[in-house]
N, C-alpha and C. Protein backbone atom coordinates (compact mmCIF):
# COMPACT_ATOMS: atom_id res chain seq x y z
N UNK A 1 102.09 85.07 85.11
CA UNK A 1 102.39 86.48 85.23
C UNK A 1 102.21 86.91 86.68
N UNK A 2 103.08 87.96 86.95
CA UNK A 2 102.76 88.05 88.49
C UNK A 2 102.26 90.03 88.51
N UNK A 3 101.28 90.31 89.15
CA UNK A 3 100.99 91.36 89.29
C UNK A 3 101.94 92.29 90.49
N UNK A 4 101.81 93.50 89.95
CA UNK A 4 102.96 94.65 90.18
C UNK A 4 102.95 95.86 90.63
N UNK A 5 101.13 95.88 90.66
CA UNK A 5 100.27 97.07 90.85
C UNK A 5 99.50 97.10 90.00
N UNK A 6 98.41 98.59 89.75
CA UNK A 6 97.66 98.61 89.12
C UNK A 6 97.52 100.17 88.73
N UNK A 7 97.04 100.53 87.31
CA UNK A 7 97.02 102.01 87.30
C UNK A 7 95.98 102.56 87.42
N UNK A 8 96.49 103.79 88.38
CA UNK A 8 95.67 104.77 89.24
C UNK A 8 95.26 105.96 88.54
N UNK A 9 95.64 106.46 87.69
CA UNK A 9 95.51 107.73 86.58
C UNK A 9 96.52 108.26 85.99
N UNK A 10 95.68 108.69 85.24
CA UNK A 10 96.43 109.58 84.25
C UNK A 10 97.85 110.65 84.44
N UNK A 11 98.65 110.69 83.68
CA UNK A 11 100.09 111.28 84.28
C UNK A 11 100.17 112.76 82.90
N UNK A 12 99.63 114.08 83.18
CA UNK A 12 100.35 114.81 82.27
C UNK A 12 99.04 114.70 81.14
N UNK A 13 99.41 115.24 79.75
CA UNK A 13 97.80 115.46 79.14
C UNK A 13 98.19 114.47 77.18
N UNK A 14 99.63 113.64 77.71
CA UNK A 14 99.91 112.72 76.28
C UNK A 14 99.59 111.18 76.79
N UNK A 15 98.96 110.87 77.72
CA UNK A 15 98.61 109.34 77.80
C UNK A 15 99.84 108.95 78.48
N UNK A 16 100.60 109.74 79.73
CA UNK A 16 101.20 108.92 80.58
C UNK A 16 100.33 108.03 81.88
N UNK A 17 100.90 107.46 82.71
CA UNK A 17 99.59 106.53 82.89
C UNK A 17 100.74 106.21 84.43
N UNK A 18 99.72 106.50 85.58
CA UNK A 18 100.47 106.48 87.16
C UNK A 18 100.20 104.97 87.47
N UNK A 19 101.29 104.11 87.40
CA UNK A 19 100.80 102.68 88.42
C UNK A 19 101.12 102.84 89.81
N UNK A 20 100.43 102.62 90.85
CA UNK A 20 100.56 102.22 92.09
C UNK A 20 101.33 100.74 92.44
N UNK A 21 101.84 101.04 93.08
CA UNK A 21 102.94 99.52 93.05
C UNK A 21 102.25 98.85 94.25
N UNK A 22 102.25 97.50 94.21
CA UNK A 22 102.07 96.65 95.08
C UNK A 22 102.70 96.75 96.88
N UNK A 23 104.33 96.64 95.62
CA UNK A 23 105.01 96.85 96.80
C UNK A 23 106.09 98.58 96.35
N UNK A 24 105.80 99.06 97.36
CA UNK A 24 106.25 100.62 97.02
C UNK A 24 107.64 100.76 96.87
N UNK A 25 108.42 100.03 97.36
CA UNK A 25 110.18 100.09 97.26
C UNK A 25 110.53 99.23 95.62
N UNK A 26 109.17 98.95 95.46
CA UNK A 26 109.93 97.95 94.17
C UNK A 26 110.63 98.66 92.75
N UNK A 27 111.73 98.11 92.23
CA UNK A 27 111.92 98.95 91.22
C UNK A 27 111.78 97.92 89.81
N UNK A 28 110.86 97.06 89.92
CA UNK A 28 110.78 96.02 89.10
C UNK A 28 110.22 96.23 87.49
N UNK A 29 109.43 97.62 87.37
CA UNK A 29 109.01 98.49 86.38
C UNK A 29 110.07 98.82 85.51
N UNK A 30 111.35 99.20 85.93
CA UNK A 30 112.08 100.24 85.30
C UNK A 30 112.96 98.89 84.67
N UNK A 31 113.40 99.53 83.05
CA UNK A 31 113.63 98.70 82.62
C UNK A 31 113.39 97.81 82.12
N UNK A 32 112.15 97.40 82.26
CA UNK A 32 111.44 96.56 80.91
C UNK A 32 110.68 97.31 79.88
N UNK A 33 110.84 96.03 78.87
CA UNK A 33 110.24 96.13 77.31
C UNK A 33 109.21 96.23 77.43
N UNK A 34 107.95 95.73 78.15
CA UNK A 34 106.34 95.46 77.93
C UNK A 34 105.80 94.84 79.45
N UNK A 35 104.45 95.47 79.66
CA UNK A 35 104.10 95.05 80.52
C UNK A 35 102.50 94.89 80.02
N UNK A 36 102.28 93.82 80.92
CA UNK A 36 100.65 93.65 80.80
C UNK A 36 99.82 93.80 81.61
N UNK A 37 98.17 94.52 80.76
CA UNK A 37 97.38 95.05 81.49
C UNK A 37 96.35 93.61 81.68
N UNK A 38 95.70 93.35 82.80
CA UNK A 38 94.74 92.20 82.72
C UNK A 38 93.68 93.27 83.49
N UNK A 39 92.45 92.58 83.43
CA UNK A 39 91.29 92.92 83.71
C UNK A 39 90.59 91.63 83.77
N UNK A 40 89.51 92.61 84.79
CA UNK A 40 88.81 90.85 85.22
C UNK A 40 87.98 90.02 84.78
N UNK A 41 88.65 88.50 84.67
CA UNK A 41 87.99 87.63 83.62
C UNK A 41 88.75 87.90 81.85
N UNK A 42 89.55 89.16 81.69
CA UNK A 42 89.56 89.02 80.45
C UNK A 42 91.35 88.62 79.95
N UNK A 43 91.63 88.51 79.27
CA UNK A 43 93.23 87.67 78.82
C UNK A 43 93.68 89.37 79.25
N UNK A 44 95.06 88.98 79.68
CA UNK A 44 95.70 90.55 79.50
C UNK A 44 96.56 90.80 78.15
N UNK A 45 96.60 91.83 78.14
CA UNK A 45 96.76 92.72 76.92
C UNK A 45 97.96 93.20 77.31
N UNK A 46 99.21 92.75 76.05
CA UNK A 46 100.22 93.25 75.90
C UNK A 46 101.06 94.73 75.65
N UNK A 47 101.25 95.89 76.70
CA UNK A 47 101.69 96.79 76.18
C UNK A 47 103.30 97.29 76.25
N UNK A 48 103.86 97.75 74.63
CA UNK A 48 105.40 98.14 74.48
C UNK A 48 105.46 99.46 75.90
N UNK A 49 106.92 99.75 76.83
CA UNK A 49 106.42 100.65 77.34
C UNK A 49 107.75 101.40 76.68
N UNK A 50 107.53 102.40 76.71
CA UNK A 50 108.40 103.47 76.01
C UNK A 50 109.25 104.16 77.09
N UNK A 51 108.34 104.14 77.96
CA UNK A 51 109.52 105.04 79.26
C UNK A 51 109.14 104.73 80.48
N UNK A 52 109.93 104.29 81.72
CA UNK A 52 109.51 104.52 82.62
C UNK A 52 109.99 105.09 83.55
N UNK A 53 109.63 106.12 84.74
CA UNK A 53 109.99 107.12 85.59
C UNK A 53 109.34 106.89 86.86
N UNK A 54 110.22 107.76 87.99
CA UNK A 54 109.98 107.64 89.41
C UNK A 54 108.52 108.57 89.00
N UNK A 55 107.78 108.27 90.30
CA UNK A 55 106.80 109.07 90.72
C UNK A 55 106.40 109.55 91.82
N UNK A 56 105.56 109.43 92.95
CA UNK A 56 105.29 109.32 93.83
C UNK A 56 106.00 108.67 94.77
N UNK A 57 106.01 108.61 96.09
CA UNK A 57 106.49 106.89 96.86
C UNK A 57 105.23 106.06 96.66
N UNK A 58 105.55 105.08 95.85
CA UNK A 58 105.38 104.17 95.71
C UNK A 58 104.28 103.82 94.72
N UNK A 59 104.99 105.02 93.63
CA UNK A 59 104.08 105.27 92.26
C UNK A 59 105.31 105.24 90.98
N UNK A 60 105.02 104.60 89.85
CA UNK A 60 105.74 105.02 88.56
C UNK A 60 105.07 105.30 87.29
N UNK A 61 105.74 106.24 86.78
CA UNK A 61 104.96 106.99 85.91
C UNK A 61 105.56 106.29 84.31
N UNK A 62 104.31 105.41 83.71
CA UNK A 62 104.65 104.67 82.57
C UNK A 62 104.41 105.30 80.97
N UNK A 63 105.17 105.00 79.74
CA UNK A 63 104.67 105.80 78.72
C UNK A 63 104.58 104.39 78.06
N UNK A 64 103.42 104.40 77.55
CA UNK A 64 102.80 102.80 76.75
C UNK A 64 102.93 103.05 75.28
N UNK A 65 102.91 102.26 74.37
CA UNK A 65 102.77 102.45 72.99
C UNK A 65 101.01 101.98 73.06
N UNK A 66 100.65 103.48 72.03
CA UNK A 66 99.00 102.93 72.05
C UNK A 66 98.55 103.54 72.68
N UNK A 67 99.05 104.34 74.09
CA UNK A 67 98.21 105.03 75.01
C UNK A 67 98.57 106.65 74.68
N UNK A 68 97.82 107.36 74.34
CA UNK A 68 98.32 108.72 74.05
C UNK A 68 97.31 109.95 74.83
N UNK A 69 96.37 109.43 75.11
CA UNK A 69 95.27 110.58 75.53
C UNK A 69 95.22 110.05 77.07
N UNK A 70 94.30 111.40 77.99
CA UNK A 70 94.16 110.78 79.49
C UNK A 70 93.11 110.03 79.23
N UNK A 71 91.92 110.30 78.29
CA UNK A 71 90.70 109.55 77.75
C UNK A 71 91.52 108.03 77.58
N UNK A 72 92.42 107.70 76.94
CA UNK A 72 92.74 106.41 76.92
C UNK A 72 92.96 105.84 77.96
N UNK A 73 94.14 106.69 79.13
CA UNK A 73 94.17 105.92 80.11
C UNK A 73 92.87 106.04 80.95
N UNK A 74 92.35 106.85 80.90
CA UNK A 74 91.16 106.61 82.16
C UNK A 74 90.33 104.98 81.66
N UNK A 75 90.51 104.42 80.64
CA UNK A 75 90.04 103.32 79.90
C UNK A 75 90.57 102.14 80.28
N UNK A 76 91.99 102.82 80.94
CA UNK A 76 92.64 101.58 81.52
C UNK A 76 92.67 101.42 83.17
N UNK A 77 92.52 102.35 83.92
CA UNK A 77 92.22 102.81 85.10
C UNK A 77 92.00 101.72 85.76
N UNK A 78 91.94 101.24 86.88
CA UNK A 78 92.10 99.98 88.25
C UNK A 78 92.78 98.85 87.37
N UNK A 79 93.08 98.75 86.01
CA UNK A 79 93.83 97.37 85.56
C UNK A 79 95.09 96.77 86.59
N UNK A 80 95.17 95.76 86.62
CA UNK A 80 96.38 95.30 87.17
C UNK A 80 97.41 95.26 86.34
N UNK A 81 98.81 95.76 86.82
CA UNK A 81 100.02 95.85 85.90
C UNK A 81 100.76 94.51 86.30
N UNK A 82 101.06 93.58 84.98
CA UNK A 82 101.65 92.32 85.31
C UNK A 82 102.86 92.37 84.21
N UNK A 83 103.42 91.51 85.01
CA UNK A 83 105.02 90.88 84.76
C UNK A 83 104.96 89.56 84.10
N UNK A 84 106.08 89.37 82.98
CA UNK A 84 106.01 88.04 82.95
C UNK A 84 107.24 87.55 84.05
N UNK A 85 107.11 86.41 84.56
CA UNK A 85 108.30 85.94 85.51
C UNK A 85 110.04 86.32 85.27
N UNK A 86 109.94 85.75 84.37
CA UNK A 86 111.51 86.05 84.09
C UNK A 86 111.76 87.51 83.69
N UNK A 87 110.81 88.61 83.68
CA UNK A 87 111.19 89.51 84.28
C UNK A 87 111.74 90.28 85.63
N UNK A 88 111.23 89.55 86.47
CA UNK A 88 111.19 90.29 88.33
C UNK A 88 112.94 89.85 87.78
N UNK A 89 113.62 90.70 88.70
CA UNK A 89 114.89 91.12 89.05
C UNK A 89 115.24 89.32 89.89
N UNK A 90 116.22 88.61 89.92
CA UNK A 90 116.74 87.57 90.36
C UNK A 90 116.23 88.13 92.20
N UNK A 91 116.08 87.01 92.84
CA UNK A 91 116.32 87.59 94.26
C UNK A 91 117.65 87.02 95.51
N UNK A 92 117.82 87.85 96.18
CA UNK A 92 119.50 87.73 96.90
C UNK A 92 118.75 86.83 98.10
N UNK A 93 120.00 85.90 98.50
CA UNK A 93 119.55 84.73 99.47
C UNK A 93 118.82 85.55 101.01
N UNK A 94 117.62 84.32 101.43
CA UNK A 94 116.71 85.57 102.42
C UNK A 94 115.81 86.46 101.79
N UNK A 95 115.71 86.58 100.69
CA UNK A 95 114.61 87.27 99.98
C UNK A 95 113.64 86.52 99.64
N UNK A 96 112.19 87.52 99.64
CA UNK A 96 111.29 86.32 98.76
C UNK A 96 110.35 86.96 98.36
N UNK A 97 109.32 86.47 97.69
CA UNK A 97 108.54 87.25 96.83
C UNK A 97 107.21 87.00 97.84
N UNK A 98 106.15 88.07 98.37
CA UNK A 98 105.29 88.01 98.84
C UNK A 98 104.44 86.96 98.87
N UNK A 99 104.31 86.98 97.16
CA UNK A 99 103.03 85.79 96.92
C UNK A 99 103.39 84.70 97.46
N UNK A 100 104.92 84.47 97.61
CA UNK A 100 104.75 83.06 97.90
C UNK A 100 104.77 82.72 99.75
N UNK A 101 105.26 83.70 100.66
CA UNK A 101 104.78 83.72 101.35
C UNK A 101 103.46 83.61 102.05
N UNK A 102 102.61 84.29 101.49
CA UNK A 102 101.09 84.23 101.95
C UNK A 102 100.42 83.02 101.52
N UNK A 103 100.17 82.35 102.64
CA UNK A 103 99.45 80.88 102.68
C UNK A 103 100.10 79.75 103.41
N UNK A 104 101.52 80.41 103.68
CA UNK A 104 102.43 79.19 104.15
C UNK A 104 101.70 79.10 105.56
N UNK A 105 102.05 77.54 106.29
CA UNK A 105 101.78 77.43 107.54
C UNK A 105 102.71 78.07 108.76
N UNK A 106 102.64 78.60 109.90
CA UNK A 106 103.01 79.23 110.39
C UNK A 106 103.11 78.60 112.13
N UNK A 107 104.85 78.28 112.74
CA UNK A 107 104.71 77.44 113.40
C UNK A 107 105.64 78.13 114.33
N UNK A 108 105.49 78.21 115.70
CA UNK A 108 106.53 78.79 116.48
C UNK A 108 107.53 77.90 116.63
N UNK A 109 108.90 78.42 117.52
CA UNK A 109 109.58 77.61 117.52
C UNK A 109 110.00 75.91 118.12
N UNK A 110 108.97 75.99 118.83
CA UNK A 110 107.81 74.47 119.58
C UNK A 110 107.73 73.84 118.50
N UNK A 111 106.96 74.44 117.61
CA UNK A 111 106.53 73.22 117.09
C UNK A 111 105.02 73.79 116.65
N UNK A 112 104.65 74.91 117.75
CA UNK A 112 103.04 74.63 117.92
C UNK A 112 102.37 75.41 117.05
N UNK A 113 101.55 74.87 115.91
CA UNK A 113 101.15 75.47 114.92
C UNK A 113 100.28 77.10 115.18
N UNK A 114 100.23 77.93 114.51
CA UNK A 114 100.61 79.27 114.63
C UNK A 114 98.83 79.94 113.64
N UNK A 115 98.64 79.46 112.84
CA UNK A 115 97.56 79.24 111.70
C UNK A 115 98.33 79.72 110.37
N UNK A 116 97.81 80.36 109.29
CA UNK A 116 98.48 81.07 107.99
C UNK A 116 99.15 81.90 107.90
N UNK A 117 99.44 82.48 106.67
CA UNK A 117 100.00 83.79 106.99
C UNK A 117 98.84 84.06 105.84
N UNK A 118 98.06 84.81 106.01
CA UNK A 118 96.83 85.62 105.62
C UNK A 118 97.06 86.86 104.19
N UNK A 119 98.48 87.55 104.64
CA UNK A 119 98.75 88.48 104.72
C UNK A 119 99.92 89.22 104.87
N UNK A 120 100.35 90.05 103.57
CA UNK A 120 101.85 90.85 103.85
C UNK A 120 101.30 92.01 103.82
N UNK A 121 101.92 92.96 104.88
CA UNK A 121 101.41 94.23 104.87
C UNK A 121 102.96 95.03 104.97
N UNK A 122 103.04 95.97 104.05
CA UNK A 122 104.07 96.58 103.74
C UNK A 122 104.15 98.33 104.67
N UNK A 123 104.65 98.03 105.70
CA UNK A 123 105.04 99.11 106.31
C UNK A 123 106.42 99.89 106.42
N UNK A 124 106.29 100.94 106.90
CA UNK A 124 107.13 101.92 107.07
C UNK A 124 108.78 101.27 107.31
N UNK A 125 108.52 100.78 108.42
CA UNK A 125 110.36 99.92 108.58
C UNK A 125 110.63 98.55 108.14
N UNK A 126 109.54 97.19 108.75
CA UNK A 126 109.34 96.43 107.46
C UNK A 126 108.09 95.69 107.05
N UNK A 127 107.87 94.63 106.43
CA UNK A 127 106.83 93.84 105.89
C UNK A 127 106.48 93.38 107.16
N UNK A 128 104.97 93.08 107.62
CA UNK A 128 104.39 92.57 108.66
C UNK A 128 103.44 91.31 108.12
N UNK A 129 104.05 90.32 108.37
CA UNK A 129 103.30 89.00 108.32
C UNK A 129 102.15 88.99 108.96
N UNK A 130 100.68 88.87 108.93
CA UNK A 130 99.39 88.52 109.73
C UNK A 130 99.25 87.02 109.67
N UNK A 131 99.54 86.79 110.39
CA UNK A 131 98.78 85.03 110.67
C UNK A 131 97.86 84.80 111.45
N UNK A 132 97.11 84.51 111.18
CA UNK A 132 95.73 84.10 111.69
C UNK A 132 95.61 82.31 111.61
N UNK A 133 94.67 82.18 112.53
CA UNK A 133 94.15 80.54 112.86
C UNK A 133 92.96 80.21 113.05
N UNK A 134 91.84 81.26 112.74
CA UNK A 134 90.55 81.28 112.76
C UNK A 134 89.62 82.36 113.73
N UNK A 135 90.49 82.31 115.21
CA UNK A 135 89.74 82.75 116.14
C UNK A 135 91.01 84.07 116.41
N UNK A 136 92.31 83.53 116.65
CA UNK A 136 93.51 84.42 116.80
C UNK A 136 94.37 85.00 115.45
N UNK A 137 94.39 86.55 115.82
CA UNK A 137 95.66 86.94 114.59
C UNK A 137 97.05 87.31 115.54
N UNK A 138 98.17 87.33 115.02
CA UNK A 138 99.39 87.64 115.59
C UNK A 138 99.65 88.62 113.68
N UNK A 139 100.55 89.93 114.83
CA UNK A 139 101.41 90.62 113.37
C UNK A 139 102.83 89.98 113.90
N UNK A 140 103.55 89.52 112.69
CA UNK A 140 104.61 89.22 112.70
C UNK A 140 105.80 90.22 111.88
N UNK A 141 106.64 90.30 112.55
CA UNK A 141 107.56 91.71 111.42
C UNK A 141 108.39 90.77 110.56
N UNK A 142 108.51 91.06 109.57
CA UNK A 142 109.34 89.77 108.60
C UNK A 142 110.83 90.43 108.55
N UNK A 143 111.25 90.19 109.94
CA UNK A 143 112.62 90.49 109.78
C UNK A 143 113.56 89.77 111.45
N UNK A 144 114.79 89.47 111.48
CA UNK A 144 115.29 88.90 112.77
C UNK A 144 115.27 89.43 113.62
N UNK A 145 114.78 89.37 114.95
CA UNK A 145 114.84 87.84 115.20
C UNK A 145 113.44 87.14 115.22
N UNK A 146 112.51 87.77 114.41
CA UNK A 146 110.90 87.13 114.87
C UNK A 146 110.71 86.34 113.25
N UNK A 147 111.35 86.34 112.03
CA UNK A 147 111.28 85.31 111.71
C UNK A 147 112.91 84.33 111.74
N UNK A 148 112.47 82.82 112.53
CA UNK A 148 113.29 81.91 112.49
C UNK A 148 113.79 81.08 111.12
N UNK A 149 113.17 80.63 110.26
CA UNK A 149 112.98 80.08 109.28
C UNK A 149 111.75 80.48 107.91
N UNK A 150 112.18 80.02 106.80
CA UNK A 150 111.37 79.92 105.51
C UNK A 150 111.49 78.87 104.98
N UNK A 151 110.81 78.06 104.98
CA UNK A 151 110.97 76.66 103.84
C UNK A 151 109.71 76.97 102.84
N UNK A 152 110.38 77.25 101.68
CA UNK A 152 109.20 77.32 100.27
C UNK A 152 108.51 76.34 99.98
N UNK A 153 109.84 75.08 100.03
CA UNK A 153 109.42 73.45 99.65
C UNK A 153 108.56 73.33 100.40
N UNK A 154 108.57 73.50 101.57
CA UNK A 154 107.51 72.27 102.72
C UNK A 154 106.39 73.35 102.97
N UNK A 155 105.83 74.61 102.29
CA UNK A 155 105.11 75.67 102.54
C UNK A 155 105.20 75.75 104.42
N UNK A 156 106.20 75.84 105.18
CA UNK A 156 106.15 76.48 106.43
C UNK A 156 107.33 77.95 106.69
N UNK A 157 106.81 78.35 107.54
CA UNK A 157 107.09 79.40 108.23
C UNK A 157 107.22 79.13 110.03
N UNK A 158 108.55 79.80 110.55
CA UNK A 158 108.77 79.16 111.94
C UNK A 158 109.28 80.95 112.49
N UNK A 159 108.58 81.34 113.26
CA UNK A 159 108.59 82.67 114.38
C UNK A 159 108.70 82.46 115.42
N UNK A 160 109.62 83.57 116.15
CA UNK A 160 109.46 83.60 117.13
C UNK A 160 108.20 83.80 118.15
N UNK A 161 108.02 83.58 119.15
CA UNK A 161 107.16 83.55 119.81
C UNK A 161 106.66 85.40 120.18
N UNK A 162 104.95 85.25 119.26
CA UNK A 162 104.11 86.68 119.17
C UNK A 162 103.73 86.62 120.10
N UNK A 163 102.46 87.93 120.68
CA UNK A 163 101.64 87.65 121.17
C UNK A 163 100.56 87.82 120.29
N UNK A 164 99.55 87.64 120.49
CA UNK A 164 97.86 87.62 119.73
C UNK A 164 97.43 88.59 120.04
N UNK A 165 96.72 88.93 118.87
CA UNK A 165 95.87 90.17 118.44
C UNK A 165 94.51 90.21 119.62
């Protein structure tokens, strides 16, 4: 399951329920049958969703089967909202899904290793890669011409040349 956000409160006074999205442009909510709540350490829990609506930037406002009071949702409050896979929307070539970014190795166009990528940070114009190597961080913008390459298979990442944090 891949997490999607998590809900932040209560929506209205029938058990609508505000998730905060991971990633704020996502529209990966709308349109599904069920989503699951996990909590920590415990199995997640399957819920039907009945409706889902814009909210905030980078909020959607969910109607659950089962959830009817704000007392209920405040019960569900910091849960993480997860996906099963073959839900997320297909992705268009050049796209990729965060998670799998973060961890890849990170190599300029030399050759000369760069350290991880730590880190996607979702800003205003676009996603900013942090790679770090222990002692140095570089922000990287995840867009051309500062990233060169993505290989999923071989977990690397190839940038143009940053400077350090």
């Amino acid at each position: 399951m891949i997490r999607v956000g998590l809900i932040a409160r209560p929506h209205g006074v029938r058990g609508a329920v505000v998730v905060t999205l991971d990633n704020p442009s996502s529209d990966s909510l709308f349109g599904v049958d069920h989503v699951h709540l996990g909590a920590g350490g415990q199995a997640p829990a399957r819920f039907e969703v009945r409706r889902a609506g814009p909210g905030r930037k980078g909020q959607v406002i969910l109607v659950l089967d089962g959830v009817e009071t704000p007392e209920a949702v405040d019960a569900l409050r910091g849960r993480e909202v997860l996906l099963d896979e073959a839900q997320l929307p297909a992705l268009e070539e050049h796209e990729f899904w965060i998670r799998d970014l973060v961890g890849l190795a990170a190599f300029d166009s030399d050759g000369t290793s760069l350290g991880r990528v730590e880190e996607v940070v979702d800003t205003a114009e676009v996603p900013v890669l942090i790679v770090r190597d222990g002692k140095d961080e570089a922000f990287v913008p995840f867009s051309d011409p500062y990233v060169v390459e993505v290989d999923l298979q071989a977990r690397r990442i190839v940038v143009a040349p940053v400077e350090s944090a």
